[in-house]
Protein backbone atom coordinates (compact mmCIF):
# COMPACT_ATOMS: atom_id res chain seq x y z
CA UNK A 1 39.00 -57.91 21.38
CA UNK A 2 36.68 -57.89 24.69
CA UNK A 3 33.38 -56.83 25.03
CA UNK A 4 34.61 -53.50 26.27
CA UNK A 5 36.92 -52.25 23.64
CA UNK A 6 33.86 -53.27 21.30
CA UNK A 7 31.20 -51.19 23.40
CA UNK A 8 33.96 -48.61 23.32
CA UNK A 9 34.03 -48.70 19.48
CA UNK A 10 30.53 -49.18 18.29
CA UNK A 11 30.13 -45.91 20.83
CA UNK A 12 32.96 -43.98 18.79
CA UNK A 13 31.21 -44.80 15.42
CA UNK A 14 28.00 -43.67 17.09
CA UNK A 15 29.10 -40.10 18.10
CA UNK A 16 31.19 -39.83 14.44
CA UNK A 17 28.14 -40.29 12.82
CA UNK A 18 26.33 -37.93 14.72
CA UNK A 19 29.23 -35.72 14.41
CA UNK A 20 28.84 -35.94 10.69
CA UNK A 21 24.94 -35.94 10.06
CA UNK A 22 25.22 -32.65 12.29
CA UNK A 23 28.03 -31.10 9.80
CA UNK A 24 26.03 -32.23 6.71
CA UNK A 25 23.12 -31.31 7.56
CA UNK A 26 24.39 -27.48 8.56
CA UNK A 27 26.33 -27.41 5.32
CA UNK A 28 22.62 -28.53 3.27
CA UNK A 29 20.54 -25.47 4.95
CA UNK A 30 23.55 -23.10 4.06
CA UNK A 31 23.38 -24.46 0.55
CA UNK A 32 19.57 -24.30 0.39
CA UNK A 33 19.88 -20.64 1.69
CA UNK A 34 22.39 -19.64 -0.93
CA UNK A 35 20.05 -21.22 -3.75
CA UNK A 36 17.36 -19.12 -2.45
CA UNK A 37 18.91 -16.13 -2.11
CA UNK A 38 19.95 -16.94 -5.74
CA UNK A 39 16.82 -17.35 -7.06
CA UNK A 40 15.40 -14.14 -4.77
CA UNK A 41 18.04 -11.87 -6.38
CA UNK A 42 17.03 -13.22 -10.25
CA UNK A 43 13.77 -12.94 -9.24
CA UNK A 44 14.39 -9.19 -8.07
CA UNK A 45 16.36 -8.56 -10.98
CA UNK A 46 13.68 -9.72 -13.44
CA UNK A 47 11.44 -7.05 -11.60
CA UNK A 48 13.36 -4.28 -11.67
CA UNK A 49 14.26 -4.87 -15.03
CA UNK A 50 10.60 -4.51 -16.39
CA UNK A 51 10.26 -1.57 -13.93
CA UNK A 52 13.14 0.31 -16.35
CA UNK A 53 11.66 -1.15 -19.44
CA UNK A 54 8.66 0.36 -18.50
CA UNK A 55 9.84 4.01 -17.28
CA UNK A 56 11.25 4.25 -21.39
CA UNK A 57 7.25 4.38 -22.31
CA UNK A 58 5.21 7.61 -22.68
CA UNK A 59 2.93 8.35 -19.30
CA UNK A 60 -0.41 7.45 -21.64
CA UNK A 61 -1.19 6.85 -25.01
CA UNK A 62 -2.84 10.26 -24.93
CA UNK A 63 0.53 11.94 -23.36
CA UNK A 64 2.49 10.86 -26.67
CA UNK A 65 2.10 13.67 -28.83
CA UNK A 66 1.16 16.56 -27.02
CA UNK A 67 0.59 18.11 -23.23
CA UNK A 68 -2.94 16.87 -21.22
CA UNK A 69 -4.21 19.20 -19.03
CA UNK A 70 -7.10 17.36 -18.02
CA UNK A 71 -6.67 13.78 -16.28
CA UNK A 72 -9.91 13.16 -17.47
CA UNK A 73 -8.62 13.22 -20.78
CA UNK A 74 -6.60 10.15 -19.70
CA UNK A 75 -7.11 6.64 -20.74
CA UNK A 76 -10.03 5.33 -18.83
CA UNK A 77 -9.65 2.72 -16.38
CA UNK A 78 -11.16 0.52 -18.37
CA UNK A 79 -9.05 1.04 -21.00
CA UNK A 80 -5.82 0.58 -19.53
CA UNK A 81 -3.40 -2.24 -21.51
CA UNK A 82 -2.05 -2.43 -24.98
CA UNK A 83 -3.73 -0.99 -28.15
CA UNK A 84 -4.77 -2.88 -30.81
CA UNK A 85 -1.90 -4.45 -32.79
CA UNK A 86 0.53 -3.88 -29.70
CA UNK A 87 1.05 -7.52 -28.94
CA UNK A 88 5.02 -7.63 -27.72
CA UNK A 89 6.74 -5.39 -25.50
CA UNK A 90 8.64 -3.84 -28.04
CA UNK A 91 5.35 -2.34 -29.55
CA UNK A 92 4.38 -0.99 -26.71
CA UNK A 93 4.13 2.98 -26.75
CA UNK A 94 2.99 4.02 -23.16
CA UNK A 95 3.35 2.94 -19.51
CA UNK A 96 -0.52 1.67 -19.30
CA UNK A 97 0.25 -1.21 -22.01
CA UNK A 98 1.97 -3.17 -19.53
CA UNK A 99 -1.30 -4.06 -17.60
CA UNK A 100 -1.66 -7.39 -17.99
CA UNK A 101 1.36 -8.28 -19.08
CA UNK A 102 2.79 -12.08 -18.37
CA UNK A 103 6.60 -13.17 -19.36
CA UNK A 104 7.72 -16.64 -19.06
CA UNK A 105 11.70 -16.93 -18.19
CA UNK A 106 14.30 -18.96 -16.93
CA UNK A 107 17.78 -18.20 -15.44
CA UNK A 108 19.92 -20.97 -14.67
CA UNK A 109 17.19 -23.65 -15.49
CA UNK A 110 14.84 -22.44 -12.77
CA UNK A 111 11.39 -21.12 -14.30
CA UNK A 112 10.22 -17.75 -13.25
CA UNK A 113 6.56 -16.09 -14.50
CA UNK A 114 6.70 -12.66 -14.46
CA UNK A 115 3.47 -10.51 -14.19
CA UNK A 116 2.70 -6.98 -14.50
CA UNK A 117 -0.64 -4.89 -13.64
CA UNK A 118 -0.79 -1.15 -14.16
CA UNK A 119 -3.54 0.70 -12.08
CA UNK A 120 -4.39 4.67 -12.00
CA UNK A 121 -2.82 5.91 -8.01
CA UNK A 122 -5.19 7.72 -5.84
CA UNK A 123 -3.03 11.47 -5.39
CA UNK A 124 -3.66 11.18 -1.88
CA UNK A 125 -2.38 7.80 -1.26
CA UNK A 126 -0.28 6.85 -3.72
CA UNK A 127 -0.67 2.78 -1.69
CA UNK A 128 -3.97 3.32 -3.19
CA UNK A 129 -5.87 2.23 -6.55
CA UNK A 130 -7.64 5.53 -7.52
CA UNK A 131 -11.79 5.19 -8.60
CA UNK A 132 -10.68 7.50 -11.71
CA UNK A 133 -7.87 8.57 -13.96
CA UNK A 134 -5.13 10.54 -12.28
CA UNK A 135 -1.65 12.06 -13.11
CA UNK A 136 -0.02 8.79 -11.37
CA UNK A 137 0.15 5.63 -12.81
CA UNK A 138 1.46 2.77 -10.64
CA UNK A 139 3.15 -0.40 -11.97
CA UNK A 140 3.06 -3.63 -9.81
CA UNK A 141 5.36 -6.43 -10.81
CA UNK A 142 5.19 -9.58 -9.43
CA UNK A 143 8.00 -12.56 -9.86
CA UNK A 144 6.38 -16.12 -9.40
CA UNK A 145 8.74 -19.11 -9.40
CA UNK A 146 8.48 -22.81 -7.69
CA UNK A 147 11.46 -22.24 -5.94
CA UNK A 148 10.67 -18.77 -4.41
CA UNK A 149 7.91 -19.44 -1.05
CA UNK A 150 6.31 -16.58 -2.16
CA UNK A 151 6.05 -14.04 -5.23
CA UNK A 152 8.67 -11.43 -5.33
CA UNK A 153 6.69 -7.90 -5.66
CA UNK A 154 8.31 -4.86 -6.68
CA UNK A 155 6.15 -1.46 -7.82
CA UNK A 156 6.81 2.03 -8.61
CA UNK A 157 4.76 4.83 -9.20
CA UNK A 158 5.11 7.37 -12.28
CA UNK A 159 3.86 10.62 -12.15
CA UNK A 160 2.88 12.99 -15.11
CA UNK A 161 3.76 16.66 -14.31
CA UNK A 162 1.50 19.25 -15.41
């Protein structure tokens, strides 16, 4: 073999390789954006699924056996979260015992912390925390996992109809 036919080949195993690092390294981002999309879509799921947990509860502790007229007559701001004795989910009667709320879960062996805050809604801008107690109640979700770049937030607003 000459010194041309081996210039010739060393170049041919020069542009396979960077042929193939080019291949691999397009087929490891689509894999990495399939696993996030997994994990996005768990996390999403795990949001909307305490979203519908929650809509099952009464408005507000107060709301459970009988009409309020009144939002005053609501459950203070300070006193929004579970009762006494209402430590797990399951116990909890009304939407507002879901502030503070923290789950720990996993789905396919990836970790995800789930977090819930409940916060009176201003009737005028329902984006808005309200200064008092209204007839809208807004619950905030938020999905926190090492693999997602950032928390996964979902919220929805309930209202009480007078």
């Amino acid at each position: 073999m000459d010194r041309s036919q081996w210039i010739e080949g060393v170049g041919a195993l020069v542009l396979l390789g960077l042929l193939t690092y080019g291949t691999l390294d397009r087929v490891g981002a689509a894999i990495r954006t399939q696993e996030r999309e997994r994990v996005t879509t768990a996390a999403v799921s795990l949001a909307q699924g305490l979203l519908e947990e929650c809509s099952t509860r009464a408005f507000d502790e107060r709301t459970r056996s009988g009409w309020c007229a009144q939002a005053s007559a609501l459950t203070p701001l300070h006193g929004l979260g579970p009762e006494a004795g209402e430590v797990y989910p399951d116990q909890f009667d009304d939407l507002d015992d879901f502030h503070g709320f923290l789950r720990l879960d996993s789905l396919g062996g990836i970790p995800y912390r789930i977090v819930a805050s409940v916060y009176y809604a201003d009737p005028q801008d329902l984006e808005r925390p309200a200064l008092e107690a209204t007839f809208f109640k807004t619950l905030e979700v938020a999905v926190h996992s090492p693999h997602l770049e950032a928390p996964i937030r979902l919220r929805r607003t309930y209202a009480y109809y007078r």
